[in-house]
Structure formats: C-alpha cells, structure tokens
PDB file of N, CA and C in Angstrom:
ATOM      1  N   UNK A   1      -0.959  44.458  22.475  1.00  0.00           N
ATOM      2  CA  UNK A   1       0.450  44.744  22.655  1.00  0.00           C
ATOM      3  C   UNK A   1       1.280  44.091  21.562  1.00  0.00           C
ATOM      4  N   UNK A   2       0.986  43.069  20.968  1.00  0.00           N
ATOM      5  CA  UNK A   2       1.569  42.098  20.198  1.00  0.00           C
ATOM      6  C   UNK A   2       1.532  43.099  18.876  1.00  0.00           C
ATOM      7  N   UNK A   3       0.523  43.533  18.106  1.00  0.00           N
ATOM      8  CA  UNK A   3       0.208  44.426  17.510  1.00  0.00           C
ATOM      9  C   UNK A   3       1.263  45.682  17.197  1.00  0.00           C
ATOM     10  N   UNK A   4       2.025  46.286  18.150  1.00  0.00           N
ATOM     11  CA  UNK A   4       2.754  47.227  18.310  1.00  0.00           C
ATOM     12  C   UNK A   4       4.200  47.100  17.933  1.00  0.00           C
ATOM     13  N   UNK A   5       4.359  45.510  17.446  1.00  0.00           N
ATOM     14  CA  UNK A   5       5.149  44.882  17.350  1.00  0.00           C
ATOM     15  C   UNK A   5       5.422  44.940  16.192  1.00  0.00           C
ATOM     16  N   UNK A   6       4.526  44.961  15.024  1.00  0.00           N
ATOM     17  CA  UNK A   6       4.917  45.042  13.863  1.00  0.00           C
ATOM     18  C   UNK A   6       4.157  46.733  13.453  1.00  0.00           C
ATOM     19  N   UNK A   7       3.183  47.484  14.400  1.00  0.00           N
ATOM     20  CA  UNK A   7       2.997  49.151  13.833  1.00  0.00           C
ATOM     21  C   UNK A   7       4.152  49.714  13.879  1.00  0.00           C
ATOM     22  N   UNK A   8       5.134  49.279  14.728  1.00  0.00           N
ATOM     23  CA  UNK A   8       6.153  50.661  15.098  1.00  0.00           C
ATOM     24  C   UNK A   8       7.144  50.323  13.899  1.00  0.00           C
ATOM     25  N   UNK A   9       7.652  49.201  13.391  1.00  0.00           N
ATOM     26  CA  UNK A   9       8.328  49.065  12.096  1.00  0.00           C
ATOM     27  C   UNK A   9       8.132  49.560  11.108  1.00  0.00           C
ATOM     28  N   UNK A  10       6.575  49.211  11.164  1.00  0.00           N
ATOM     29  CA  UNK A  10       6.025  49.558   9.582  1.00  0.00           C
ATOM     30  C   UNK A  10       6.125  50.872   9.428  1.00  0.00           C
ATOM     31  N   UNK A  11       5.410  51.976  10.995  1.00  0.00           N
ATOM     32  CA  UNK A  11       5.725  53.117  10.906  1.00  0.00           C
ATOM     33  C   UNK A  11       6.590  54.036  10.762  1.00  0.00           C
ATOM     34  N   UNK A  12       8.007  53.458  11.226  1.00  0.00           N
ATOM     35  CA  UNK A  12       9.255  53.623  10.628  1.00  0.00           C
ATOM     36  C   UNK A  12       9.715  53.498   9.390  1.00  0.00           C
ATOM     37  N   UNK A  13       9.500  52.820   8.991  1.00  0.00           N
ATOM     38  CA  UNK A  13       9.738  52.272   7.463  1.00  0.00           C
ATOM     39  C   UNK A  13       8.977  53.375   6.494  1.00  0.00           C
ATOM     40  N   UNK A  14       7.686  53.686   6.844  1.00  0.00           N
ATOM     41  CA  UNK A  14       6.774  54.644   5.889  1.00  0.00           C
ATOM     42  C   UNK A  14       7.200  55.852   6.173  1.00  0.00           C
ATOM     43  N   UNK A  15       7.519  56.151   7.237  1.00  0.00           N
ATOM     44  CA  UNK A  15       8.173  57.948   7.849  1.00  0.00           C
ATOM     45  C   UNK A  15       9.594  57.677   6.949  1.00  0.00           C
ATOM     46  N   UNK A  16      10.474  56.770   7.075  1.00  0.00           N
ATOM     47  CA  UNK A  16      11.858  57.154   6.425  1.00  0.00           C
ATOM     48  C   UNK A  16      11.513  57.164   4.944  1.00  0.00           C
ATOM     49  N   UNK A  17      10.917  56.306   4.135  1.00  0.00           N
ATOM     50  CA  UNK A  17       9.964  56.084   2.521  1.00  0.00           C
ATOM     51  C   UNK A  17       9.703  57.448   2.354  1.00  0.00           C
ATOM     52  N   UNK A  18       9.035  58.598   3.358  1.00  0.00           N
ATOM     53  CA  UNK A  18       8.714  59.557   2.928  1.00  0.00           C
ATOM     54  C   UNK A  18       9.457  60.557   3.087  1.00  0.00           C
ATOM     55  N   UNK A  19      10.304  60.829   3.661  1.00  0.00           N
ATOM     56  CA  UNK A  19      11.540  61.290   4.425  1.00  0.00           C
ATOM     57  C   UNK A  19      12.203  61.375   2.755  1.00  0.00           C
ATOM     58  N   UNK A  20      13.025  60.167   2.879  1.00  0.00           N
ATOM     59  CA  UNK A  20      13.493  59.514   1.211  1.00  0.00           C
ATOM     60  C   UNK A  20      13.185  60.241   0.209  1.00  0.00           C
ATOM     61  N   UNK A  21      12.155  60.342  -0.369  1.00  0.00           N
ATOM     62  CA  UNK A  21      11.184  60.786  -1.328  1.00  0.00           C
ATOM     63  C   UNK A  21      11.174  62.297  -1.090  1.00  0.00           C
ATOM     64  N   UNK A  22      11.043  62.708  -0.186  1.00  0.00           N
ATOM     65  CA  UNK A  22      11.137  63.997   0.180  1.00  0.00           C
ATOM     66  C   UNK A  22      12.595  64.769  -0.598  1.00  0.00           C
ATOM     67  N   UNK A  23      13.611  64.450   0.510  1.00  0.00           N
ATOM     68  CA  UNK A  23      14.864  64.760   0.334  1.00  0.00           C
ATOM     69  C   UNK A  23      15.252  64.549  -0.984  1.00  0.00           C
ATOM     70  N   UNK A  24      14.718  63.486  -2.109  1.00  0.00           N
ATOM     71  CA  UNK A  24      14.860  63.292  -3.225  1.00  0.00           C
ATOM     72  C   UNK A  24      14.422  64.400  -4.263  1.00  0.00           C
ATOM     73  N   UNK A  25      13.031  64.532  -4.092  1.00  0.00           N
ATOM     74  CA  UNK A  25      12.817  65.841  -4.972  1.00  0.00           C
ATOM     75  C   UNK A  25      13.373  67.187  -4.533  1.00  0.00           C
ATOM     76  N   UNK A  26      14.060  67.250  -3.542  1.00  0.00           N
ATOM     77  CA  UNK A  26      14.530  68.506  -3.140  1.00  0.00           C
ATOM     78  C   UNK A  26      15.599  68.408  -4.061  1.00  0.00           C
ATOM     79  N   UNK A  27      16.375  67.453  -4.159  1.00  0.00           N
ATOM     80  CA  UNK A  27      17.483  67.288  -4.938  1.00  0.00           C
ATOM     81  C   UNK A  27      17.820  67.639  -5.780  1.00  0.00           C
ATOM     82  N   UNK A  28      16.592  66.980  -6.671  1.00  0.00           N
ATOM     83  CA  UNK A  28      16.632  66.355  -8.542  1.00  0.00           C
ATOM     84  C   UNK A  28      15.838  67.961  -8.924  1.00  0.00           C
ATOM     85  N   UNK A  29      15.565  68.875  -7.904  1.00  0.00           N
ATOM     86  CA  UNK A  29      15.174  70.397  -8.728  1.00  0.00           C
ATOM     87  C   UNK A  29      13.776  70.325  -8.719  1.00  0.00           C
ATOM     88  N   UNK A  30      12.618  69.364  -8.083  1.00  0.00           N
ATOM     89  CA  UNK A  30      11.419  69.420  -8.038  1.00  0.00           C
ATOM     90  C   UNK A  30      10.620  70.692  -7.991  1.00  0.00           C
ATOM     91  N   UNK A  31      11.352  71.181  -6.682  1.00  0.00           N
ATOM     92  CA  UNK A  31      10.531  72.354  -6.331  1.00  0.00           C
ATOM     93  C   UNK A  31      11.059  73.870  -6.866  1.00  0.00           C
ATOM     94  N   UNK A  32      12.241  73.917  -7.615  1.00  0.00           N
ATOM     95  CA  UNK A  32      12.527  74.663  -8.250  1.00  0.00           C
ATOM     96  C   UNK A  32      11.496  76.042  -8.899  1.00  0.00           C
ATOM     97  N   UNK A  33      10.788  75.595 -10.049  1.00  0.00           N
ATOM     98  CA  UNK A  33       9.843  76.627 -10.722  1.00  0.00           C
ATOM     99  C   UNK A  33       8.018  76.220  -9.728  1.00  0.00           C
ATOM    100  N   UNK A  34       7.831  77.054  -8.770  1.00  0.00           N
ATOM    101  CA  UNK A  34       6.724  77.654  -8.015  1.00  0.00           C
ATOM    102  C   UNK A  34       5.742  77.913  -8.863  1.00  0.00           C
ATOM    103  N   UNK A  35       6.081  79.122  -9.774  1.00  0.00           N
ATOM    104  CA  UNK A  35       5.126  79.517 -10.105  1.00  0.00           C
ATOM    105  C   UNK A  35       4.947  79.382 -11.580  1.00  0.00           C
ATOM    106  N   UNK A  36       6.115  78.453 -12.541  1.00  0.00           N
ATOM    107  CA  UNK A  36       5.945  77.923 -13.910  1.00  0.00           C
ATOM    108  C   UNK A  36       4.699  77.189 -13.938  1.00  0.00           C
ATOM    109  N   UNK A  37       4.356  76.063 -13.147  1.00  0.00           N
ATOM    110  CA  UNK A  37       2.697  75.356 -13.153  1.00  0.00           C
ATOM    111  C   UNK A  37       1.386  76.411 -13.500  1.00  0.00           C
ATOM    112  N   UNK A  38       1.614  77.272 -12.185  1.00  0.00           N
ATOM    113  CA  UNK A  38       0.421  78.012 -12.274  1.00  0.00           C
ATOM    114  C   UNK A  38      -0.026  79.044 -14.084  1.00  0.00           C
ATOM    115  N   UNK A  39       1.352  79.305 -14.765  1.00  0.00           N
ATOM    116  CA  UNK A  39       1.254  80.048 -15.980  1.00  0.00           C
ATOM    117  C   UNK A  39       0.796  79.526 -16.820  1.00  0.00           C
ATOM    118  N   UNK A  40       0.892  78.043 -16.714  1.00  0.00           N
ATOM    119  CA  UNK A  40       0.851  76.921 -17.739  1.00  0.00           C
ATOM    120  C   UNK A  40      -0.211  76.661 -17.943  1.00  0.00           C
ATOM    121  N   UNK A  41      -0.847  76.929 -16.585  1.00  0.00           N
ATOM    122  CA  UNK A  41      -2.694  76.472 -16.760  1.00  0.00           C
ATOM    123  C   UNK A  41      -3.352  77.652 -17.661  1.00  0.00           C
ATOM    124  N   UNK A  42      -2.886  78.661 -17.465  1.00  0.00           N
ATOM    125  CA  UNK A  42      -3.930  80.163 -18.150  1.00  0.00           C
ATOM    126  C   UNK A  42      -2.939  79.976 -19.471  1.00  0.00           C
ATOM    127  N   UNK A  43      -2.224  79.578 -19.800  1.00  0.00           N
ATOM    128  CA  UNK A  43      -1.397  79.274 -21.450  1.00  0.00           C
ATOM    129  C   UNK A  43      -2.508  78.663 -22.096  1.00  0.00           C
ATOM    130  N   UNK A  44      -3.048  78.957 -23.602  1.00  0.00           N
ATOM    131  CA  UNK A  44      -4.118  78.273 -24.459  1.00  0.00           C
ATOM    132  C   UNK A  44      -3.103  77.701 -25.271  1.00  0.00           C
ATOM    133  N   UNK A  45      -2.021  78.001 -25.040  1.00  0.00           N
ATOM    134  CA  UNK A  45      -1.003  77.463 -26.664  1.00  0.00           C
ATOM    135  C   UNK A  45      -1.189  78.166 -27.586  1.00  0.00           C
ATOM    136  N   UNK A  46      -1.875  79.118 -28.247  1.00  0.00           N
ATOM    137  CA  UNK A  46      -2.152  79.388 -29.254  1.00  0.00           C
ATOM    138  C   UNK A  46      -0.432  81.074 -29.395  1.00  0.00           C
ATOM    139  N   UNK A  47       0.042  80.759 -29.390  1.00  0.00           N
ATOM    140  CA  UNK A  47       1.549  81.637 -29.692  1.00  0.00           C
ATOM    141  C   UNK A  47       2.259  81.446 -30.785  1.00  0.00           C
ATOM    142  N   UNK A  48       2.117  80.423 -31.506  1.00  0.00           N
ATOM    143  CA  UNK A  48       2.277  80.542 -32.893  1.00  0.00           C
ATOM    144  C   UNK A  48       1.823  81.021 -33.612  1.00  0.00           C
ATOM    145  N   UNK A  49       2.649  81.822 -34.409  1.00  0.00           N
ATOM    146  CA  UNK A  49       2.102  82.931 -35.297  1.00  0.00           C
ATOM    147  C   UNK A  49       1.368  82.369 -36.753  1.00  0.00           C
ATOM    148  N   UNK A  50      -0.009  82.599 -36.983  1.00  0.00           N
ATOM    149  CA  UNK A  50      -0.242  82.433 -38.403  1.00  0.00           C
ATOM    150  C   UNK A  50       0.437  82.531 -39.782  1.00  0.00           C
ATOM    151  N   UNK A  51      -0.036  81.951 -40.466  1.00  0.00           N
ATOM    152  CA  UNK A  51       0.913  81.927 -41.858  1.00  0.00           C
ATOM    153  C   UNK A  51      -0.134  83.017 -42.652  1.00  0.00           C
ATOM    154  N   UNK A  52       0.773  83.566 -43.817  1.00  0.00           N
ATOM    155  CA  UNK A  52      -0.264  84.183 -44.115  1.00  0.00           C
ATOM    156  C   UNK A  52      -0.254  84.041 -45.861  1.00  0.00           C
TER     157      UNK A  52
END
C-alpha cells in the first residue's frame, strides 16, 4: 500500500510528460507532411542534372 504512494505520482507525472509532448508536436507542425517521409525513402538523390 505504501508503494501506491509514490506509483500514482509518478504515474501522473509520466501521463501529463506525455500528454505535454504530445500537444507540443501537434503544435510546432510535427505531423503536418504524412506522406513527405515515406517519398524520401524511395528518393536516391540522384536529380541533379549532369554536366556535359
């Protein structure tokens, strides 16, 4: 029981930390571009045009 005494704080503390963090990248435009990551991976870079 003594135990429960300091889980339920801590567990509070880590739920609002993530809560926090959450609401933060919603903010700052995190989740904005979905599907820019996924293009980026099949991109080789190679789009610069040769010299000739």
């Amino acid at each position: 029981m003594n135990t429960l005494v300091y889980l339920i704080p801590i567990t509070l503390l880590l739920g609002g930390l993530g809560l926090a963090t959450f609401l933060w990248a919603l903010k700052s435009g995190q989740c904005e571009d979905l599907e820019g990551a996924s293009w980026r991976v099949l991109d080789d870079g190679n789009d610069k045009p040769e010299k000739d």
